[in-house]
PDB file of N, CA and C in Angstrom:
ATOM      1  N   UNK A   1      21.538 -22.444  11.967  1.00  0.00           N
ATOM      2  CA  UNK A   1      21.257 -21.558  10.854  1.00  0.00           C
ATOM      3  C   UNK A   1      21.703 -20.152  11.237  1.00  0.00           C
ATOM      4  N   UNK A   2      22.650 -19.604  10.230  1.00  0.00           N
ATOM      5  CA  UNK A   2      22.994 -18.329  10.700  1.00  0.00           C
ATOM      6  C   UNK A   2      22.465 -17.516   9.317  1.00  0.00           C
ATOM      7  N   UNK A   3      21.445 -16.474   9.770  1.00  0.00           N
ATOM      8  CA  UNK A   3      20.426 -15.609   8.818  1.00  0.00           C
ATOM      9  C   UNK A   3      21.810 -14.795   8.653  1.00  0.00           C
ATOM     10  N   UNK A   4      21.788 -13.632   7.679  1.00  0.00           N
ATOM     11  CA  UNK A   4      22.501 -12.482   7.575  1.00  0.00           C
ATOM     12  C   UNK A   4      21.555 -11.336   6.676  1.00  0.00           C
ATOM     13  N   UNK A   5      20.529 -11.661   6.161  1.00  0.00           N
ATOM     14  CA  UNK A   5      19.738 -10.929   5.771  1.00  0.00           C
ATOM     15  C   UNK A   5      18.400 -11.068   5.623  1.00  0.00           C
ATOM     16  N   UNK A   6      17.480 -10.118   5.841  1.00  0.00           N
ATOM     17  CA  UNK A   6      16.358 -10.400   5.883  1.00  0.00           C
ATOM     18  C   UNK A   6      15.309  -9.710   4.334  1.00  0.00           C
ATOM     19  N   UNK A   7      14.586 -10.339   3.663  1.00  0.00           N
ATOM     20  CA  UNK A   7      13.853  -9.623   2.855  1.00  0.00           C
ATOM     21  C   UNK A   7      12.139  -9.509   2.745  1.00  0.00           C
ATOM     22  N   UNK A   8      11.462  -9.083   3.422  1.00  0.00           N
ATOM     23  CA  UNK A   8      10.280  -9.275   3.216  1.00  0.00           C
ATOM     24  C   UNK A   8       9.596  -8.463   2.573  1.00  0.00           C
ATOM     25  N   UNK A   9       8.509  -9.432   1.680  1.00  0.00           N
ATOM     26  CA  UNK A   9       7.782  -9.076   0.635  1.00  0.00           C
ATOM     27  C   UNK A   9       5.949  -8.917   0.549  1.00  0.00           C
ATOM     28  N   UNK A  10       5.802  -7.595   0.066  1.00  0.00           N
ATOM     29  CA  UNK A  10       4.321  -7.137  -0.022  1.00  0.00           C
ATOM     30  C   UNK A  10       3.690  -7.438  -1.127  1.00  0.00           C
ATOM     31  N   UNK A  11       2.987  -8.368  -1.397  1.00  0.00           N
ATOM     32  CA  UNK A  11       2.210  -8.362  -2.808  1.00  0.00           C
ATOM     33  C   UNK A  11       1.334  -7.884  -2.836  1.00  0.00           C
ATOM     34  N   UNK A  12       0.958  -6.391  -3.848  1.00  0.00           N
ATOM     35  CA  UNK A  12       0.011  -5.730  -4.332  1.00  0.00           C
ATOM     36  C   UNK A  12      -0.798  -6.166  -5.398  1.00  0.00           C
ATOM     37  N   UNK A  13      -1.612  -5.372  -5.937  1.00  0.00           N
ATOM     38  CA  UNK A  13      -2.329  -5.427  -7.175  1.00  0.00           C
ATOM     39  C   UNK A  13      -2.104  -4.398  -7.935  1.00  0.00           C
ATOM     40  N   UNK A  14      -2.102  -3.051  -7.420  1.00  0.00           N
ATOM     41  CA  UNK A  14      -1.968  -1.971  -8.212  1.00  0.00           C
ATOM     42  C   UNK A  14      -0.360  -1.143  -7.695  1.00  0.00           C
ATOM     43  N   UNK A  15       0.208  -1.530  -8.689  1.00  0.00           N
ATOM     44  CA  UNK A  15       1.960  -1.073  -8.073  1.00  0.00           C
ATOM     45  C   UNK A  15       1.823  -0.076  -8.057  1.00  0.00           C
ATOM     46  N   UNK A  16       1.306   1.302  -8.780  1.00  0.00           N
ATOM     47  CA  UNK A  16       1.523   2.752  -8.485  1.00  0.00           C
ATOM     48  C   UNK A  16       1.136   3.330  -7.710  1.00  0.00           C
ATOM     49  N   UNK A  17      -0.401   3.130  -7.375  1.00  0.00           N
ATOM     50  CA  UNK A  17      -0.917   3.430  -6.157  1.00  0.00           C
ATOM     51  C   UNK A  17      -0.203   2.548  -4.702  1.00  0.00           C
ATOM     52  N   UNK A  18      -0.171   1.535  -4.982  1.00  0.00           N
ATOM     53  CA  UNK A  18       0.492   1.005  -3.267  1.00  0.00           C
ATOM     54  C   UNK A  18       2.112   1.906  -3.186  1.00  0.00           C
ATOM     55  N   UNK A  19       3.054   1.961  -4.376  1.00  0.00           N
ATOM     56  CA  UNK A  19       3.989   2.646  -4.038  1.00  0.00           C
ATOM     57  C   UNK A  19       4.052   3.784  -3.737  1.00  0.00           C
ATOM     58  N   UNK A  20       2.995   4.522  -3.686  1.00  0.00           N
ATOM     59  CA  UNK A  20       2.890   5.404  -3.332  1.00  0.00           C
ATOM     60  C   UNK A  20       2.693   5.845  -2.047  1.00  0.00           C
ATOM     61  N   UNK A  21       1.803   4.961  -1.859  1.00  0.00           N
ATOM     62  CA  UNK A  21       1.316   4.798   0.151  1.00  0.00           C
ATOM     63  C   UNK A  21       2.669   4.784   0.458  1.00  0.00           C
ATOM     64  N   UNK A  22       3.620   3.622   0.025  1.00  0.00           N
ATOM     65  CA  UNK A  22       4.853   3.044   0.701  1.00  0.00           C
ATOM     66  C   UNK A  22       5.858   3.897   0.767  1.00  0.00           C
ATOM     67  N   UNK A  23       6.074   4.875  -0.266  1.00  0.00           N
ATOM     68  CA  UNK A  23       7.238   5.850   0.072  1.00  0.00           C
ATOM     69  C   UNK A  23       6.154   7.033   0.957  1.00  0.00           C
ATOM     70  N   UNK A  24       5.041   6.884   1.303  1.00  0.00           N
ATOM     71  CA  UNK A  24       4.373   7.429   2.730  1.00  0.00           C
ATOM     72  C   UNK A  24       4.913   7.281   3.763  1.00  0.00           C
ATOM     73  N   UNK A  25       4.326   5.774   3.729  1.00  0.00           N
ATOM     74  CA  UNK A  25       5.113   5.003   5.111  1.00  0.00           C
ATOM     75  C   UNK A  25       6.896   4.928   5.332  1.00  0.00           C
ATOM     76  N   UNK A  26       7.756   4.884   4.388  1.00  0.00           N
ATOM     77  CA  UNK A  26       8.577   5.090   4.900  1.00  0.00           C
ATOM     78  C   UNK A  26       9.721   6.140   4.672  1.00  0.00           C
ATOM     79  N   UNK A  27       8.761   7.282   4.154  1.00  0.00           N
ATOM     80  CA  UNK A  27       9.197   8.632   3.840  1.00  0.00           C
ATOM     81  C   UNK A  27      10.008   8.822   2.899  1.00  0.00           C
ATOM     82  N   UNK A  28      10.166   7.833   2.078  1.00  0.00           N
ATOM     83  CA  UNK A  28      11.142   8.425   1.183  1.00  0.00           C
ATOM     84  C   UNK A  28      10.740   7.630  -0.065  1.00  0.00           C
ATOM     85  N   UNK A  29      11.606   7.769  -1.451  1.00  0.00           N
ATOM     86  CA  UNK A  29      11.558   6.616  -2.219  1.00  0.00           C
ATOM     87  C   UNK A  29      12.218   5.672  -2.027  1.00  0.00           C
ATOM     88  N   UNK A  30      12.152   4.349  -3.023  1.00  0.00           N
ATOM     89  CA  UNK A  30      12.823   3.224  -2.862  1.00  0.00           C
ATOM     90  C   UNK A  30      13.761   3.251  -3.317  1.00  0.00           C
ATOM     91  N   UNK A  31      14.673   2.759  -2.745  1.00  0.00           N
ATOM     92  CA  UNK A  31      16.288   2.581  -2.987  1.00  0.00           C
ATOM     93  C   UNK A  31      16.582   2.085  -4.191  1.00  0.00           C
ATOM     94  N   UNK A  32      15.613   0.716  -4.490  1.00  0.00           N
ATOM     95  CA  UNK A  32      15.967   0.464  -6.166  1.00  0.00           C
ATOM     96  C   UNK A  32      14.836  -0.677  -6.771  1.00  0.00           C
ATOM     97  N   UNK A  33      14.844  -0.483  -8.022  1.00  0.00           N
ATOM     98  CA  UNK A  33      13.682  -1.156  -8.656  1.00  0.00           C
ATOM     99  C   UNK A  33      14.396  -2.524  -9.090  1.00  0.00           C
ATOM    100  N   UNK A  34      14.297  -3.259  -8.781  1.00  0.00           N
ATOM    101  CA  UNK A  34      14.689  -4.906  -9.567  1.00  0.00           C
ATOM    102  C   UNK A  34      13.610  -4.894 -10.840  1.00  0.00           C
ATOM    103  N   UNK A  35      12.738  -4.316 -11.156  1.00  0.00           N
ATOM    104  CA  UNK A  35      11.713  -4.846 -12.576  1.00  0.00           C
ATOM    105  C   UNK A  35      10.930  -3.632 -12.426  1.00  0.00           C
ATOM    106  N   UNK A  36       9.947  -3.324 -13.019  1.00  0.00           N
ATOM    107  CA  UNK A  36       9.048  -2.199 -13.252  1.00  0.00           C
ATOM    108  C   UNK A  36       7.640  -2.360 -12.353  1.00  0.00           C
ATOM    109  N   UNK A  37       7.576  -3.609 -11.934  1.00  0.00           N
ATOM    110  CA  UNK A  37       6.560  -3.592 -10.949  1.00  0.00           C
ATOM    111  C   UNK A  37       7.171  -3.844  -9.195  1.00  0.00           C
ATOM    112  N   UNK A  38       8.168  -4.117  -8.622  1.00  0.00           N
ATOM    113  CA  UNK A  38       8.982  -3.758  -8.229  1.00  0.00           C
ATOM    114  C   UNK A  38       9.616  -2.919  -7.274  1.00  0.00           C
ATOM    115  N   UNK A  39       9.342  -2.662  -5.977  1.00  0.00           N
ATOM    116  CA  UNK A  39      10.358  -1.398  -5.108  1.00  0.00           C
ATOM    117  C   UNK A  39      10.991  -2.138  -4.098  1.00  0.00           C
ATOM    118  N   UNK A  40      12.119  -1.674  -3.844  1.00  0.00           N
ATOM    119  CA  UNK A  40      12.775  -2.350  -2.590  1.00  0.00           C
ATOM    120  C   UNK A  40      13.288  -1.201  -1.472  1.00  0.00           C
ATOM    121  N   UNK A  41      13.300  -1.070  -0.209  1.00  0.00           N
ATOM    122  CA  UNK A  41      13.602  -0.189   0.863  1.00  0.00           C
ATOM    123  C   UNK A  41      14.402  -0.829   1.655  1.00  0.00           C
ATOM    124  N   UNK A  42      15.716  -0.518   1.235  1.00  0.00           N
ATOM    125  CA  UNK A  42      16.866  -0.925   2.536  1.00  0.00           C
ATOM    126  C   UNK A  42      16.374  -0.437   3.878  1.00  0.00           C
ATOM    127  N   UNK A  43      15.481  -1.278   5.032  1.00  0.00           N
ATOM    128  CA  UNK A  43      15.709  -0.518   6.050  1.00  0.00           C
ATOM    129  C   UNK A  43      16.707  -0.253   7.014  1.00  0.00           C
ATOM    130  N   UNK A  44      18.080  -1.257   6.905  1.00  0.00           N
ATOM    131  CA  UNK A  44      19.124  -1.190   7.526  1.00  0.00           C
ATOM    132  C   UNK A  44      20.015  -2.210   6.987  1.00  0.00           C
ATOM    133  N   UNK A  45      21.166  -2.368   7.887  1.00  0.00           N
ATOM    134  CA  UNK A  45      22.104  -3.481   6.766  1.00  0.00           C
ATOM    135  C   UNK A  45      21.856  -4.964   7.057  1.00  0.00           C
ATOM    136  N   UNK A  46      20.794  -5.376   7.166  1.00  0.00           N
ATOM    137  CA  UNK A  46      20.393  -6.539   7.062  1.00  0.00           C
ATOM    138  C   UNK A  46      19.115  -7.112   7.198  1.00  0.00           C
ATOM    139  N   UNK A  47      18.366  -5.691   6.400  1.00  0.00           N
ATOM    140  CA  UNK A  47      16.736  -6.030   6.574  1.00  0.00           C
ATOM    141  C   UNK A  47      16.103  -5.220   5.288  1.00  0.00           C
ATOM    142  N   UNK A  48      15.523  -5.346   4.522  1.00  0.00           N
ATOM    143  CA  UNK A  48      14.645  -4.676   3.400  1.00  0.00           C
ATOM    144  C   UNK A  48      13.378  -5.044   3.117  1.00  0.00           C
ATOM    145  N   UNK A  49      12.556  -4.412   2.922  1.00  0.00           N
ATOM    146  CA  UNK A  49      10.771  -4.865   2.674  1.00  0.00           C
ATOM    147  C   UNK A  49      10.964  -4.608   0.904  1.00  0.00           C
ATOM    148  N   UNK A  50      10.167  -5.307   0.080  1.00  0.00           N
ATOM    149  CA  UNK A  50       9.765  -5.396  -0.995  1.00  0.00           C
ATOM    150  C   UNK A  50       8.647  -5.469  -1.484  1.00  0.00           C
ATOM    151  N   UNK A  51       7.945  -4.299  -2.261  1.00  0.00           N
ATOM    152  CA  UNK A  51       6.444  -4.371  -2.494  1.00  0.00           C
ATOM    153  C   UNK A  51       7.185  -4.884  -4.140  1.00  0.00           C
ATOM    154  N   UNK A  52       6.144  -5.700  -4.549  1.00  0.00           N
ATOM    155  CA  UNK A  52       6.119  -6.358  -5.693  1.00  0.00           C
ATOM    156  C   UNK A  52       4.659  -6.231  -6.433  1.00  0.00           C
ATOM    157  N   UNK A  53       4.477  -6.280  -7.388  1.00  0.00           N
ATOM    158  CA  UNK A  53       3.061  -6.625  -8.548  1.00  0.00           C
ATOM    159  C   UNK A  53       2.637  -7.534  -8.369  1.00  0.00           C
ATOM    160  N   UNK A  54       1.727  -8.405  -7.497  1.00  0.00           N
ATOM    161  CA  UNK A  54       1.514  -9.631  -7.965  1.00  0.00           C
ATOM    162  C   UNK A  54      -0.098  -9.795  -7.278  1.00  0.00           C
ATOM    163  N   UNK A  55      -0.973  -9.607  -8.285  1.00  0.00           N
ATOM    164  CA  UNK A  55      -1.964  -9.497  -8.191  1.00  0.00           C
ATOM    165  C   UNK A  55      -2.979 -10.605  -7.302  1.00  0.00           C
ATOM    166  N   UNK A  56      -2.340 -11.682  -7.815  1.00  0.00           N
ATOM    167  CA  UNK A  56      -3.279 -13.197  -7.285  1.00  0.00           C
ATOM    168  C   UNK A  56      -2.690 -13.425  -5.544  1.00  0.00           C
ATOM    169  N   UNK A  57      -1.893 -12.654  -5.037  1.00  0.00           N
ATOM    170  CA  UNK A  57      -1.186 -12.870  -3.957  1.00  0.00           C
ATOM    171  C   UNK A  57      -1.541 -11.375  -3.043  1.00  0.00           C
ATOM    172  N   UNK A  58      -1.896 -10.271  -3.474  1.00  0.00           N
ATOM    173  CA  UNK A  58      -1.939  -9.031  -3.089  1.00  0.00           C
ATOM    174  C   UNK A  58      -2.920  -9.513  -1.937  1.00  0.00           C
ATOM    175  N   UNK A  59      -2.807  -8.372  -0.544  1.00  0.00           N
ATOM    176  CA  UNK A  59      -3.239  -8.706   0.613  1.00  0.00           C
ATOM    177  C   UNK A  59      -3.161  -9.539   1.379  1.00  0.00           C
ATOM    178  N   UNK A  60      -2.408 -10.873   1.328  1.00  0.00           N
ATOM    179  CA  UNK A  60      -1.984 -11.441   1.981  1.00  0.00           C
ATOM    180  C   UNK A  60      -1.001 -11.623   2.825  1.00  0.00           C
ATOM    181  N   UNK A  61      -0.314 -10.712   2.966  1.00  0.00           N
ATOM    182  CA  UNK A  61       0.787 -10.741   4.110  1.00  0.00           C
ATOM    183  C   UNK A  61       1.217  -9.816   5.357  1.00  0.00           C
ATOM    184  N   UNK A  62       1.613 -10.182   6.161  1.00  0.00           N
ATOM    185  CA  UNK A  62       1.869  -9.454   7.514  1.00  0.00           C
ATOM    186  C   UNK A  62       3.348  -9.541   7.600  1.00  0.00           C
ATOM    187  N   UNK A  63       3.726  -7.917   8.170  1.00  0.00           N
ATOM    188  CA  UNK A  63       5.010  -7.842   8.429  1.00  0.00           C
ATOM    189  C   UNK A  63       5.068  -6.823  10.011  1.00  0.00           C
ATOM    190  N   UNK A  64       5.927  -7.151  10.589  1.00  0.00           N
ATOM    191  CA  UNK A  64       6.205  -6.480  12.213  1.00  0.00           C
ATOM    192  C   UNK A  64       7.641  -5.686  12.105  1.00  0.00           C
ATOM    193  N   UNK A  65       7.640  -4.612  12.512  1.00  0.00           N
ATOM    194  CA  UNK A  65       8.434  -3.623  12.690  1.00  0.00           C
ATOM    195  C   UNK A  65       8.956  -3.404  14.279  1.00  0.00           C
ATOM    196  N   UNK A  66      10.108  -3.540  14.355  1.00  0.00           N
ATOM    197  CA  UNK A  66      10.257  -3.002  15.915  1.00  0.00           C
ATOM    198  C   UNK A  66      11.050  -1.699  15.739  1.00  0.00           C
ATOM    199  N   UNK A  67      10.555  -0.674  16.169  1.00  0.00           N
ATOM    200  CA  UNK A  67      11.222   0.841  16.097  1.00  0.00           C
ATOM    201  C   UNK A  67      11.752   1.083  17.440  1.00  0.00           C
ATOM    202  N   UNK A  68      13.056   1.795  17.303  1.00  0.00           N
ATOM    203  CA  UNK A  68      13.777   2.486  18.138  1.00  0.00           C
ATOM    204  C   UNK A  68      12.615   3.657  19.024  1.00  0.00           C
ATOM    205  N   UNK A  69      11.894   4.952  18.458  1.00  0.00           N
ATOM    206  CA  UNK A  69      11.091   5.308  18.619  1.00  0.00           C
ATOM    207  C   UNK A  69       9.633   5.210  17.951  1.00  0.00           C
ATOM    208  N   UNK A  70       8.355   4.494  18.438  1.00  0.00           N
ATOM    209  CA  UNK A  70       7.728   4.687  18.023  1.00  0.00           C
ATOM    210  C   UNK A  70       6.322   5.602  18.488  1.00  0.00           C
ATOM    211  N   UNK A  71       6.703   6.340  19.143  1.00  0.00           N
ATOM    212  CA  UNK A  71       6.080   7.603  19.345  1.00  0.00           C
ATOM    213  C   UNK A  71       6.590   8.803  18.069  1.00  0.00           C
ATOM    214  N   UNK A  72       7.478   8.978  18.223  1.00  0.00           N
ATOM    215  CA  UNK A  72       7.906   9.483  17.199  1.00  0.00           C
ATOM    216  C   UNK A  72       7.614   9.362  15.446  1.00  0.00           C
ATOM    217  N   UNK A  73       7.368   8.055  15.278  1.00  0.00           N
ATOM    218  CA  UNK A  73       6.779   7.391  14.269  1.00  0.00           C
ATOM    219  C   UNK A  73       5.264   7.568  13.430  1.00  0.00           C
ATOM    220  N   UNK A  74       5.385   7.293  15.076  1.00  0.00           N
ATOM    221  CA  UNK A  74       3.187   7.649  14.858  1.00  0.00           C
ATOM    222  C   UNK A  74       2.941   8.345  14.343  1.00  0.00           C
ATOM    223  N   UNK A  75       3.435   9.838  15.215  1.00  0.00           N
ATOM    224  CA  UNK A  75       3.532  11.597  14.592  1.00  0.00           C
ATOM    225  C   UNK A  75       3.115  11.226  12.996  1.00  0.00           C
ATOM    226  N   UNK A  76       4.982  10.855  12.362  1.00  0.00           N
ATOM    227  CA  UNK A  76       4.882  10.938  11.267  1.00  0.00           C
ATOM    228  C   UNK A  76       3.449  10.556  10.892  1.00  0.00           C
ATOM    229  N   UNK A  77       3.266   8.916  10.757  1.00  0.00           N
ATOM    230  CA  UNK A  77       2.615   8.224  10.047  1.00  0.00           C
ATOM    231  C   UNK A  77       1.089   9.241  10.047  1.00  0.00           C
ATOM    232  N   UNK A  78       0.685   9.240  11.145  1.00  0.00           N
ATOM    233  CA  UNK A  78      -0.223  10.182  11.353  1.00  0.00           C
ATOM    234  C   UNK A  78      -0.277  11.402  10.539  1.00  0.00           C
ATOM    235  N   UNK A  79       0.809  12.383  10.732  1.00  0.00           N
ATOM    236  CA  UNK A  79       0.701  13.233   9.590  1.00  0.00           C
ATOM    237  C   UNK A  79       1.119  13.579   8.209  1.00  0.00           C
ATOM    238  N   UNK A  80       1.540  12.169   8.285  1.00  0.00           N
ATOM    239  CA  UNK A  80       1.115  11.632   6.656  1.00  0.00           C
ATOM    240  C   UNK A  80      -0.199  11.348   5.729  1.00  0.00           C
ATOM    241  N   UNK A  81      -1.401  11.058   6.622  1.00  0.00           N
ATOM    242  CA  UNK A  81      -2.631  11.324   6.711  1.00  0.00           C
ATOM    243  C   UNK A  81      -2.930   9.222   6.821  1.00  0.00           C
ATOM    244  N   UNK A  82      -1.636   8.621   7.469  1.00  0.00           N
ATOM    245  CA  UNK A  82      -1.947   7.040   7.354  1.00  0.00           C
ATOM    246  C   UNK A  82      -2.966   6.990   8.388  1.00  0.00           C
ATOM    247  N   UNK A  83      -3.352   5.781   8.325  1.00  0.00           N
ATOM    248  CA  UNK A  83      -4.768   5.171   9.346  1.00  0.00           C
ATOM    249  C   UNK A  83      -4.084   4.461  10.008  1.00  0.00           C
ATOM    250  N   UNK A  84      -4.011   4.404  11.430  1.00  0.00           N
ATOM    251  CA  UNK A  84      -3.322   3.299  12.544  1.00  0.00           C
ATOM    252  C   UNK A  84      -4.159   3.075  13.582  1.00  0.00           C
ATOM    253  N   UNK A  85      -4.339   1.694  13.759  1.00  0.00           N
ATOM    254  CA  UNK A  85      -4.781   1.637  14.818  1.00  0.00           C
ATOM    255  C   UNK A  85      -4.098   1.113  16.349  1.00  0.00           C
ATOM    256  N   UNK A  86      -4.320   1.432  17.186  1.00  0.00           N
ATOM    257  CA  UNK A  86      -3.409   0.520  18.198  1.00  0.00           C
ATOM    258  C   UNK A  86      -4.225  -1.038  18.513  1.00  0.00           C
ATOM    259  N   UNK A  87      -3.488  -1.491  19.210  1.00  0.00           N
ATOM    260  CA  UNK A  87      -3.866  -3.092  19.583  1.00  0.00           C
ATOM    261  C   UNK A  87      -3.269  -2.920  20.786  1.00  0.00           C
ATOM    262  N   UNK A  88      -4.214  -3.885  21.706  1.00  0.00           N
ATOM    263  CA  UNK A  88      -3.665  -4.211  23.311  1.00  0.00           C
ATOM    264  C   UNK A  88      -2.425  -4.944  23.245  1.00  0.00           C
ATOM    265  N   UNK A  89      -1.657  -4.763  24.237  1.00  0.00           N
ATOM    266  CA  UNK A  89      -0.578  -5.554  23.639  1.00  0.00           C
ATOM    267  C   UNK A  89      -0.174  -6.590  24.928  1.00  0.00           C
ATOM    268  N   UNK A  90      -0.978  -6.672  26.043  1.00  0.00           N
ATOM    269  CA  UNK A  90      -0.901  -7.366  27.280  1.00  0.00           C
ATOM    270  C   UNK A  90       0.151  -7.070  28.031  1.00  0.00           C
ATOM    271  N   UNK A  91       0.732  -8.221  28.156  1.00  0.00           N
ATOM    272  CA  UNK A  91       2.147  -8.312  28.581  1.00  0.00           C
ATOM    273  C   UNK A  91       3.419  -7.555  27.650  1.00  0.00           C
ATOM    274  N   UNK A  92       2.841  -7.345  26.514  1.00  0.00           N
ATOM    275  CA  UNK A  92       4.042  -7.591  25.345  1.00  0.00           C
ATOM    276  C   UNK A  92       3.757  -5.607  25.207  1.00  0.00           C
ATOM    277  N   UNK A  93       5.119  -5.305  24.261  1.00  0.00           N
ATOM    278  CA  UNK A  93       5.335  -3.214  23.836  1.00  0.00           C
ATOM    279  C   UNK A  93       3.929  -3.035  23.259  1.00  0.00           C
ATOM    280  N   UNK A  94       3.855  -1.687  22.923  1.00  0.00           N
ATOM    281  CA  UNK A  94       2.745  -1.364  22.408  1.00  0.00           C
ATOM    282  C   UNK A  94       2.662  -1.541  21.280  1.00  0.00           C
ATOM    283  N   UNK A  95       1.468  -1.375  20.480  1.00  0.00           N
ATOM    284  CA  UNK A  95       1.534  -1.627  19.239  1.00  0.00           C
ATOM    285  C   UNK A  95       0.853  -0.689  18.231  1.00  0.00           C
ATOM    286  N   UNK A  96       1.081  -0.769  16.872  1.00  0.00           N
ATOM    287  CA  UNK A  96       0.069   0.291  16.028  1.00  0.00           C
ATOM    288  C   UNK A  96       0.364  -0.395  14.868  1.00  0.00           C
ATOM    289  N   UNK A  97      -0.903  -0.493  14.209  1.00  0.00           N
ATOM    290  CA  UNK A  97      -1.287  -1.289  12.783  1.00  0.00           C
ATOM    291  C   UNK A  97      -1.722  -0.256  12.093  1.00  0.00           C
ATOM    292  N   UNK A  98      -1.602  -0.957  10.450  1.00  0.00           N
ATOM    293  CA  UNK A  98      -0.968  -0.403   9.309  1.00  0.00           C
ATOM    294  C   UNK A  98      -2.185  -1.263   8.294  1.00  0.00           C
ATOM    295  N   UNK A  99      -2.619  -0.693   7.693  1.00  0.00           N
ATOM    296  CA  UNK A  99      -3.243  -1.534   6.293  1.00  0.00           C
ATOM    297  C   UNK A  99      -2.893  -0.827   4.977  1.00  0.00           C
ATOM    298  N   UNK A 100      -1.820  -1.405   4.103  1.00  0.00           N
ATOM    299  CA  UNK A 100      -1.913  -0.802   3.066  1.00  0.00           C
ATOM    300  C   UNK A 100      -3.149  -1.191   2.203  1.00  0.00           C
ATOM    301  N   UNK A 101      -3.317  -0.333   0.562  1.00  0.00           N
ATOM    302  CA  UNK A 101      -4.429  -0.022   0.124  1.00  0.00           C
ATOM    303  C   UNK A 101      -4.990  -1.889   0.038  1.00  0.00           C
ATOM    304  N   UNK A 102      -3.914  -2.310  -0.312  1.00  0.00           N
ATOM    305  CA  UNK A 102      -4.378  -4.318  -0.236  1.00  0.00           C
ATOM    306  C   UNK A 102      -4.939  -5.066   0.506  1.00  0.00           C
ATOM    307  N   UNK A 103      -4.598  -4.788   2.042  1.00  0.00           N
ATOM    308  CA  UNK A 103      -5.111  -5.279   2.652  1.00  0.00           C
ATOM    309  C   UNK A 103      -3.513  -6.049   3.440  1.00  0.00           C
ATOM    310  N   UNK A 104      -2.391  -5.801   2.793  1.00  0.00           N
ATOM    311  CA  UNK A 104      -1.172  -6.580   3.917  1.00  0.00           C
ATOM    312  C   UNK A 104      -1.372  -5.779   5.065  1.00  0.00           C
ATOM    313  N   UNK A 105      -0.725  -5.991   6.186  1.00  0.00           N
ATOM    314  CA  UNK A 105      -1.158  -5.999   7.981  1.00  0.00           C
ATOM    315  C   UNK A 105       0.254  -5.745   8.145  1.00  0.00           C
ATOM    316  N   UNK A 106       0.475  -4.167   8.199  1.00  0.00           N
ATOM    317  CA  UNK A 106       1.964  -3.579   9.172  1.00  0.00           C
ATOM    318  C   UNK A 106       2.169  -3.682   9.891  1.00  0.00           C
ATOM    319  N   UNK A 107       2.432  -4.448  11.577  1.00  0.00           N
ATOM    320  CA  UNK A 107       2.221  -4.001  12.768  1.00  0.00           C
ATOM    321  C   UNK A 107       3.713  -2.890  13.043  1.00  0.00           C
ATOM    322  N   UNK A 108       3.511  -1.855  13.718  1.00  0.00           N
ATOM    323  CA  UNK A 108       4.596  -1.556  14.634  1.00  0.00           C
ATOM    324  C   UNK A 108       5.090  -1.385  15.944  1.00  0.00           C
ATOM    325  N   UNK A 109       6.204  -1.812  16.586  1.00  0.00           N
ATOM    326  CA  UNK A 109       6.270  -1.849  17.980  1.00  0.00           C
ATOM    327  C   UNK A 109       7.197  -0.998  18.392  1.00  0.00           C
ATOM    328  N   UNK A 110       7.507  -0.451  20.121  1.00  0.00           N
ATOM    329  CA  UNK A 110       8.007  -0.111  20.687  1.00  0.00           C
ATOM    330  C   UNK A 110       9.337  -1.352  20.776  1.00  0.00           C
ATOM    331  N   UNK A 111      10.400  -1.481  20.334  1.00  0.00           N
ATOM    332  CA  UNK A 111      11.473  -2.472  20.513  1.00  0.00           C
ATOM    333  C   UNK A 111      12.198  -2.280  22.127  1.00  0.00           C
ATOM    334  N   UNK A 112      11.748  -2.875  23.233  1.00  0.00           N
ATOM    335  CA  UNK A 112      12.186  -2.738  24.253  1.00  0.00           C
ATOM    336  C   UNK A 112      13.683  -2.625  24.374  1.00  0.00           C
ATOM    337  N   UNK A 113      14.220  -3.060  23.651  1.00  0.00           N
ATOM    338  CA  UNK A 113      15.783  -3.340  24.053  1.00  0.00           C
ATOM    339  C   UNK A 113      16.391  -1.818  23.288  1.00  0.00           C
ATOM    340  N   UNK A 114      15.537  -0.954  23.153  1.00  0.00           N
ATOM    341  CA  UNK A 114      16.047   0.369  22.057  1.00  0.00           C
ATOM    342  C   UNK A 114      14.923   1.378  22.690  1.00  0.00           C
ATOM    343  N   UNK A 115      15.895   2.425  23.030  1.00  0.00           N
ATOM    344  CA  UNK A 115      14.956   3.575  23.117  1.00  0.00           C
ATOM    345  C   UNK A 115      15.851   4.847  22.926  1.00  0.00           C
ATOM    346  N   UNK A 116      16.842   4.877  21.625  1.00  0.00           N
ATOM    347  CA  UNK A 116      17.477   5.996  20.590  1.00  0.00           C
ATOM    348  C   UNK A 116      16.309   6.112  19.941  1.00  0.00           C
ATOM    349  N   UNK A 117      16.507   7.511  19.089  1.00  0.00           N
ATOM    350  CA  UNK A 117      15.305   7.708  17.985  1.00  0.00           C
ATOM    351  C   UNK A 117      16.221   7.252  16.576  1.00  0.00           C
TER     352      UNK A 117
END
């Protein structure tokens, strides 16, 4: 199986308020609306997150981030006024979690094989 793109998806309940957190978290607006409930964020050329409307599904999902810098990150997220917590991470990079207003589970990591900002 050869992937070439990745899309993962956030189901909310309340699209205005979660999009709002979300162009928090990733500082900007969304690149483009497919429908009115709807945002999509190119994070690079072969990866995008999608918060969607879908009420009966909202809070259920987990997504993992590996950042180039995530010290740098934190800052932001932090003075964005987000809530993070860290997690032990044992053997494995460090980590810092994310709850949007739903209840989906952000994790973010230090990506060992990357340390550009």
């Amino acid at each position: 199986m050869r992937i070439t793109y990745v899309f993962a998806g956030l189901p909310v309940a309340d699209f205005a308020s979660s999009y709002n957190w979300y162009v928090s978290l990733f500082g900007r607006d969304a690149d483009m609306f497919p429908h009115d409930e709807e945002a999509v964020w190119r994070l690079n050329d072969s990866a995008a997150v999608y918060v969607v409307r879908k009420r009966e599904r909202a809070g259920s999902s987990l997504a993992t981030f590996a950042l180039a810098d995530l010290d740098t990150y934190e800052k932001r997220f932090r003075d964005a006024g987000m809530s993070l917590r860290e997690e032990a991470a044992g053997q494995g990079p460090r980590r810092l979690i994310a709850t949007d207003p739903d209840g989906n589970t952000l994790t973010f990591f230090q990506d060992p094989a990357r340390t550009d900002a």
